[in-house]
Protein backbone atom coordinates (compact mmCIF):
# COMPACT_ATOMS: atom_id res chain seq x y z
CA UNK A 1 -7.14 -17.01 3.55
CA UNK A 2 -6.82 -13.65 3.91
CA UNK A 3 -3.99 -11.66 2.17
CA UNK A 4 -2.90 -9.74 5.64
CA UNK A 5 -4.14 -10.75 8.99
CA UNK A 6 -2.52 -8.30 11.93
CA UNK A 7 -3.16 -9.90 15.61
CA UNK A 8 -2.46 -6.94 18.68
CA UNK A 9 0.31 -5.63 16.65
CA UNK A 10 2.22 -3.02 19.36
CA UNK A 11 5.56 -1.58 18.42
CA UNK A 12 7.59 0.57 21.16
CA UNK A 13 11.15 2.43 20.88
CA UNK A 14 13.05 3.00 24.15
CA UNK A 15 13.37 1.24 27.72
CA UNK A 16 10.80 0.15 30.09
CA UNK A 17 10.89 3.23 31.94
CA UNK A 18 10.81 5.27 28.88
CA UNK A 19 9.01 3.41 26.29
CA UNK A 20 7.10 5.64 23.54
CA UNK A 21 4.14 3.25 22.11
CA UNK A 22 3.53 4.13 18.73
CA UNK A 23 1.22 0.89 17.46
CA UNK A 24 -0.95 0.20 20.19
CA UNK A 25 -2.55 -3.49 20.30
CA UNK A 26 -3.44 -3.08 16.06
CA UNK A 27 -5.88 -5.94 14.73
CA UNK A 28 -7.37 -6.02 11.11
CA UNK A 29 -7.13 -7.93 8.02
CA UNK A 30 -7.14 -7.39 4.43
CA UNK A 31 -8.84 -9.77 2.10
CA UNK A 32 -7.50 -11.12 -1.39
CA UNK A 33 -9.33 -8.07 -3.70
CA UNK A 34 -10.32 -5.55 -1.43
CA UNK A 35 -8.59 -2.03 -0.71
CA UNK A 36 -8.27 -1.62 3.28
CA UNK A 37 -7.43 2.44 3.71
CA UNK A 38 -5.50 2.73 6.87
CA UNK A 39 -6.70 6.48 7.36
CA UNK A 40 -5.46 8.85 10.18
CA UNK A 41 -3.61 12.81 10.75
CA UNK A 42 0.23 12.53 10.98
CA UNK A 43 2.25 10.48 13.48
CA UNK A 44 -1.01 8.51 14.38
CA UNK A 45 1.42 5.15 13.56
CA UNK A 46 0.04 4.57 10.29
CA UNK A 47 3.12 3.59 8.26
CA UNK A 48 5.00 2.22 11.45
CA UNK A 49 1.98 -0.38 11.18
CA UNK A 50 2.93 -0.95 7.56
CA UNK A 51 6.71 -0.85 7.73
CA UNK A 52 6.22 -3.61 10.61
CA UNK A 53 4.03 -5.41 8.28
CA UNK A 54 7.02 -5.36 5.39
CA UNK A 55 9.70 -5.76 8.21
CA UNK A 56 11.38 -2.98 8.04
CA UNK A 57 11.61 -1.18 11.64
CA UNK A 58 14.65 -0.12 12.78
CA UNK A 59 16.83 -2.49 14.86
CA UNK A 60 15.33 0.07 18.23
CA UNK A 61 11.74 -0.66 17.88
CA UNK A 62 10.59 -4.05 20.06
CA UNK A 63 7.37 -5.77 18.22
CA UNK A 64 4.63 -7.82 19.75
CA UNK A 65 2.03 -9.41 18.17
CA UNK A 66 1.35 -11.62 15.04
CA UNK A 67 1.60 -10.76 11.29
CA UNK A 68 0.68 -13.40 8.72
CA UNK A 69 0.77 -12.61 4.92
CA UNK A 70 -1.01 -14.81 2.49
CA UNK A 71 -0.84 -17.38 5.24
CA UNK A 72 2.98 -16.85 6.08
CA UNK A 73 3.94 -15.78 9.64
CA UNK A 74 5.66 -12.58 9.31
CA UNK A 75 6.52 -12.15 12.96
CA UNK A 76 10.19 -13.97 14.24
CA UNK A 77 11.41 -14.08 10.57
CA UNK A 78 15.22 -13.55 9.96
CA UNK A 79 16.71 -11.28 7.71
CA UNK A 80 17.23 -13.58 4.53
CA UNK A 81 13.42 -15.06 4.89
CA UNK A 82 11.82 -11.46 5.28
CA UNK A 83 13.78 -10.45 1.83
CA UNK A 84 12.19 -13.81 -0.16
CA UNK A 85 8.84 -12.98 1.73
CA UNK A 86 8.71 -9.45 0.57
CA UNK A 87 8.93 -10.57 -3.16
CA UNK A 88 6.40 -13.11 -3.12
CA UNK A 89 4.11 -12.14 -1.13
CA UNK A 90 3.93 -9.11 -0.18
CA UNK A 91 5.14 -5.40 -1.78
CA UNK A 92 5.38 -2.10 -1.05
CA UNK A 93 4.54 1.14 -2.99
CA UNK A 94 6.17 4.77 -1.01
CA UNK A 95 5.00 8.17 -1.39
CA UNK A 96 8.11 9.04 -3.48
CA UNK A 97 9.17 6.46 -6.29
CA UNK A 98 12.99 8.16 -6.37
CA UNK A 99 13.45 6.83 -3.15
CA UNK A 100 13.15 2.99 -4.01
CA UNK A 101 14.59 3.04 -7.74
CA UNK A 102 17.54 3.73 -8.14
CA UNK A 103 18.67 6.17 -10.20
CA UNK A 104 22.10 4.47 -12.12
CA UNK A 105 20.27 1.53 -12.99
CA UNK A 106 17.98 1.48 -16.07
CA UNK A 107 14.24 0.32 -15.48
CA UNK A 108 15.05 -3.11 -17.30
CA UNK A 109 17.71 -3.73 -14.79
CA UNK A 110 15.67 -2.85 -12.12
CA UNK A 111 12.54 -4.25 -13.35
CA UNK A 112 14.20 -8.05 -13.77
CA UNK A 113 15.66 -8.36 -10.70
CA UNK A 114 12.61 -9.37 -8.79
CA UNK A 115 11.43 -12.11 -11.06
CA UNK A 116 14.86 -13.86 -11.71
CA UNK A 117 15.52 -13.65 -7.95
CA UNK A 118 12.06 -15.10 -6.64
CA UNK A 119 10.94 -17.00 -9.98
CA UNK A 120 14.26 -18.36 -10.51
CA UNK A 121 13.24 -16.94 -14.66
CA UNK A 122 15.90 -16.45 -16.99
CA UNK A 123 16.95 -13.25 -18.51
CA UNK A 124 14.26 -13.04 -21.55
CA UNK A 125 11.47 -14.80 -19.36
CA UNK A 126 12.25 -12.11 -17.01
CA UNK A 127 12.24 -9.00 -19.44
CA UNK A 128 9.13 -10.39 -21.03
CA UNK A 129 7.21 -10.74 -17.88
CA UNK A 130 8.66 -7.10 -16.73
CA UNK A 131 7.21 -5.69 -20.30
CA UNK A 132 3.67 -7.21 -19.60
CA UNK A 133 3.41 -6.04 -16.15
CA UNK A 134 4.63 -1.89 -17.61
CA UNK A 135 1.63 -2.56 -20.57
CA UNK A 136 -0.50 -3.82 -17.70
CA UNK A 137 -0.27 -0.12 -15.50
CA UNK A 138 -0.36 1.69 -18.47
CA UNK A 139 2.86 2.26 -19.48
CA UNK A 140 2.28 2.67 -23.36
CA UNK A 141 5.55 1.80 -24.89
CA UNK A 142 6.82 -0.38 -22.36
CA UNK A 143 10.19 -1.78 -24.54
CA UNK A 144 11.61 1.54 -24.57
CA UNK A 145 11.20 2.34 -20.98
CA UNK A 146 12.47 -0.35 -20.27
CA UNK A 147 15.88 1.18 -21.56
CA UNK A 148 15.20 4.45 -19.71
CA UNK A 149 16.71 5.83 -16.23
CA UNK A 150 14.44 6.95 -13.69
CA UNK A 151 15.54 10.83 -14.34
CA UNK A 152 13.96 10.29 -17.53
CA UNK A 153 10.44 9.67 -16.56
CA UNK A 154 7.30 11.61 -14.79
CA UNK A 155 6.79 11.40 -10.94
CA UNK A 156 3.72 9.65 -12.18
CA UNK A 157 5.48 7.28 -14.98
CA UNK A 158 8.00 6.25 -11.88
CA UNK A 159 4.58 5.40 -9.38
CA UNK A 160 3.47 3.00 -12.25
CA UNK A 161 6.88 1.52 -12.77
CA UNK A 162 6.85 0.53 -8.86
CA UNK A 163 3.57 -0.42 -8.95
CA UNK A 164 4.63 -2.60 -11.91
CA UNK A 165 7.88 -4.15 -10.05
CA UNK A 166 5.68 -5.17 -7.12
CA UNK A 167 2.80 -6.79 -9.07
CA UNK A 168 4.76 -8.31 -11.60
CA UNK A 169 5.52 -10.96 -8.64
CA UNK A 170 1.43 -11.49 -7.80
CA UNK A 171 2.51 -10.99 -4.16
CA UNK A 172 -0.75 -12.04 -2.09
CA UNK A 173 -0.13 -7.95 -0.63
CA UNK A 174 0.49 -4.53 -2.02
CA UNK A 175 0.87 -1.80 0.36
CA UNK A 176 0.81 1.47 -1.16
CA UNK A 177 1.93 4.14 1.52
CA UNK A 178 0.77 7.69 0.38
CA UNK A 179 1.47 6.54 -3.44
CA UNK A 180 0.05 10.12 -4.45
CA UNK A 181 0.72 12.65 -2.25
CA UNK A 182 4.07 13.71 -4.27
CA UNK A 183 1.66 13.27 -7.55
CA UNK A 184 0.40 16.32 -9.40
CA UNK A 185 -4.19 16.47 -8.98
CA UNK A 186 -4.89 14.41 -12.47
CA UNK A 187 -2.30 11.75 -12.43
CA UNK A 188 -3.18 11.43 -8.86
CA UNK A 189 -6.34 10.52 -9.97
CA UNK A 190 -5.32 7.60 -12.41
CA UNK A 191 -2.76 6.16 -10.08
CA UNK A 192 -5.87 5.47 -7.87
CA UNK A 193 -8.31 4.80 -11.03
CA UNK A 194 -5.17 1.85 -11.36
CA UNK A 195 -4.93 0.84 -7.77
CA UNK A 196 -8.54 -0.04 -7.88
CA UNK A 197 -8.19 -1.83 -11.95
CA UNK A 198 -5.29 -3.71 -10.73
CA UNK A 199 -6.95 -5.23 -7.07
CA UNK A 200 -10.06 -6.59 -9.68
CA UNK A 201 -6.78 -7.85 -12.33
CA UNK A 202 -4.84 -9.50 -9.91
CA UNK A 203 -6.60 -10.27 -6.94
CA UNK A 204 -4.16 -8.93 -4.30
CA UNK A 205 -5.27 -7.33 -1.35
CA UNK A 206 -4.03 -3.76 -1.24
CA UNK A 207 -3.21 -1.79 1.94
CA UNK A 208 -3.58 1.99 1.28
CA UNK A 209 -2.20 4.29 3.72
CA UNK A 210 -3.36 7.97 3.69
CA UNK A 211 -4.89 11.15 5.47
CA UNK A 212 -6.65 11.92 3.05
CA UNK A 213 -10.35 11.01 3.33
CA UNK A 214 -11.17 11.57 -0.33
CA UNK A 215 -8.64 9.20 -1.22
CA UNK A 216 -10.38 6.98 0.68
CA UNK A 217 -13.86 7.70 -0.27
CA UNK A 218 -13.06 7.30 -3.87
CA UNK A 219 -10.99 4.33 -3.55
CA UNK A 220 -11.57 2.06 -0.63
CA UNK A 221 -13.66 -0.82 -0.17
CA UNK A 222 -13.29 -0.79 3.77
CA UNK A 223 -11.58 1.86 6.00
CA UNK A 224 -9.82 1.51 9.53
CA UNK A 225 -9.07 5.39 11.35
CA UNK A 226 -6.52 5.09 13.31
CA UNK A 227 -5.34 7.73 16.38
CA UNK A 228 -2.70 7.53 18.50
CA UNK A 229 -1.38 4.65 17.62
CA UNK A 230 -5.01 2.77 18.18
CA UNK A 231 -7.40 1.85 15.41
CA UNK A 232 -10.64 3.74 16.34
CA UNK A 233 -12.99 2.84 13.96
CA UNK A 234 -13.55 0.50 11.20
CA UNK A 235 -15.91 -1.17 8.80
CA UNK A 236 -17.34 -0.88 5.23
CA UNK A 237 -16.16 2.43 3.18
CA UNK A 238 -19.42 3.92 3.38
CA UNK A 239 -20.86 3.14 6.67
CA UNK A 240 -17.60 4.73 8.01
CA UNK A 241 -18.06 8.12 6.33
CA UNK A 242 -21.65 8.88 6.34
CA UNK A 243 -22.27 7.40 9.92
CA UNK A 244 -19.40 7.77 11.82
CA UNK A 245 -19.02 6.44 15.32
CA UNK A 246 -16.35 7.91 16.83
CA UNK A 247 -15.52 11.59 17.55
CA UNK A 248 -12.15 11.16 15.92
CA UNK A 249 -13.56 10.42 12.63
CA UNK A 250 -16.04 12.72 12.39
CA UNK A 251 -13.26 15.70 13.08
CA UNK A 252 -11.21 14.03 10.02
CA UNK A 253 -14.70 14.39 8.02
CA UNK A 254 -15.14 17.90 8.80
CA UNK A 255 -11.35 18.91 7.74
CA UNK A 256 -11.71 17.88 4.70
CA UNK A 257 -13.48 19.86 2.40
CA UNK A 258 -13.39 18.35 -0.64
CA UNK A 259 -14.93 14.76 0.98
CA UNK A 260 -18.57 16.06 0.97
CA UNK A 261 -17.91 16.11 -3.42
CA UNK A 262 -16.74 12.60 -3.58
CA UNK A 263 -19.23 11.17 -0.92
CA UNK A 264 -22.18 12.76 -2.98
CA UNK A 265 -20.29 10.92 -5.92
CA UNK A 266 -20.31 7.73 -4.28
CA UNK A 267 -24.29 8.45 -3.42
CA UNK A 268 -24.86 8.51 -6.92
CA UNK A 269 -22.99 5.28 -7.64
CA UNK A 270 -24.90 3.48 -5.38
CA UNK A 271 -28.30 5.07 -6.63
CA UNK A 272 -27.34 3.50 -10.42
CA UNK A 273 -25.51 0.45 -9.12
CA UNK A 274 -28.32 -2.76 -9.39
């Protein structure tokens, strides 16, 4: 069963005679332990793909298609069954951490809210399953964060703590939109180094959303580009950057510098791996 299976997923905002298609006729699938990247420039409907996915379009764009999560049809669901869905199966990671904690509530409060809503766990079951899951991304004295605001911690101390919130449910999906673009070069680098210790950990699939192809090349197990609203290319990490198919992905190749360093990286790897 795969965590995330996406059936000619098209979302459109405005009337017939107007209609602006921004997902056009989407199909792929994330399996339980792999990292999809969904890779592609600006506007090319990568996180209206994922917000569809989580159910959160506005009430203006009209959806067609089939989303299941972990097995459970996404697609049709009312408000009240989306919410439960979204904390056990699936959750969501944004580009900026500030925007989904919120900043009068301490990280205890906000960190036991998931489990004694969708576990049904009691206060201490709660807090002690909320500590694990802080040790578990690295958070090194997880008790006393726990008491802490979100003011009081690093952009990437506040990543971790969402990351922490989602997987201390086990949802069958994480999808991390952008989770390091607002993220200084190092911690960048272990919020990904953690991405890829947690899918082996826990087993979810992960969704990654980027443009950036590095990200990709140093993260992802499987790739899909996606232009226009269209996915363009896919398959296997490697086969997609070092023989591309389509002209699209080969221009995303050549604008970013930096890929050639971690593709001759990833050469290596393979060269030692048995």
């Amino acid at each position: 069963m795969n965590a995330l299976e996406i059936r000619d997923l098209t979302v459109t905002f405005g009337g017939s005679k107007d209609a602006l298609t921004v997902v056009d006729a989407v199909s792929l699938t994330v399996a339980p332990g792999e990292i999809l990247a969904l890779v592609g420039e600006s506007g090319s409907g990568k996180s209206m793909t994922s917000l569809a996915v989580m159910g959160l379009l506005p009430p203006a764009a009209r959806v067609e298609g089939r989303i299941t999560v972990g097995g459970a049809a996404v697609s049709g669901l009312g408000r009240r069954a989306l919410e439960d869905l979204r904390g056990r199966q699936m959750g969501m990671v944004f580009q900026e951490p500030m925007t989904s904690l919120n900043p009068v509530l301490t990280i205890r409060r906000q960190m036991t809210e998931g489990p004694r809503r969708h576990l049904g766990l009691g206060r201490a079951e709660a807090e002690k399953l909320a500590c694990a899951a802080l040790a578990e991304v690295g958070i090194p004295d997880p008790v006393a964060v726990m008491g802490q605001y979100p003011h009081q911690l690093s952009g990437g101390m506040r990543q971790r703590v969402m990351i922490a919130s989602v997987l201390a449910l086990k949802p069958a999906l994480l999808i991390a939109d952008e989770p390091t673009t607002a993220l200084d070069v190092t911690v960048q680098g272990q919020v990904l180094d953690l991405l890829v210790a947690l899918k082996h950990r826990s087993g979810s699939g992960i969704l990654l959303i980027t443009h950036d192809i590095g990200v990709v090349a140093e993260t992802a197990d499987r790739v899909a580009v996606m232009q226009r609203g269209r996915i363009v290319e896919t398959g296997p990490v490697d086969q997609v950057l070092f023989a591309p198919r389509h002209d699209y992905t080969r221009k995303l190749l050549a604008a970013h510098l930096d890929v050639n360093e971690a593709l001759a990286m990833r050469a290596e790897e393979r060269k030692t791996c048995p």
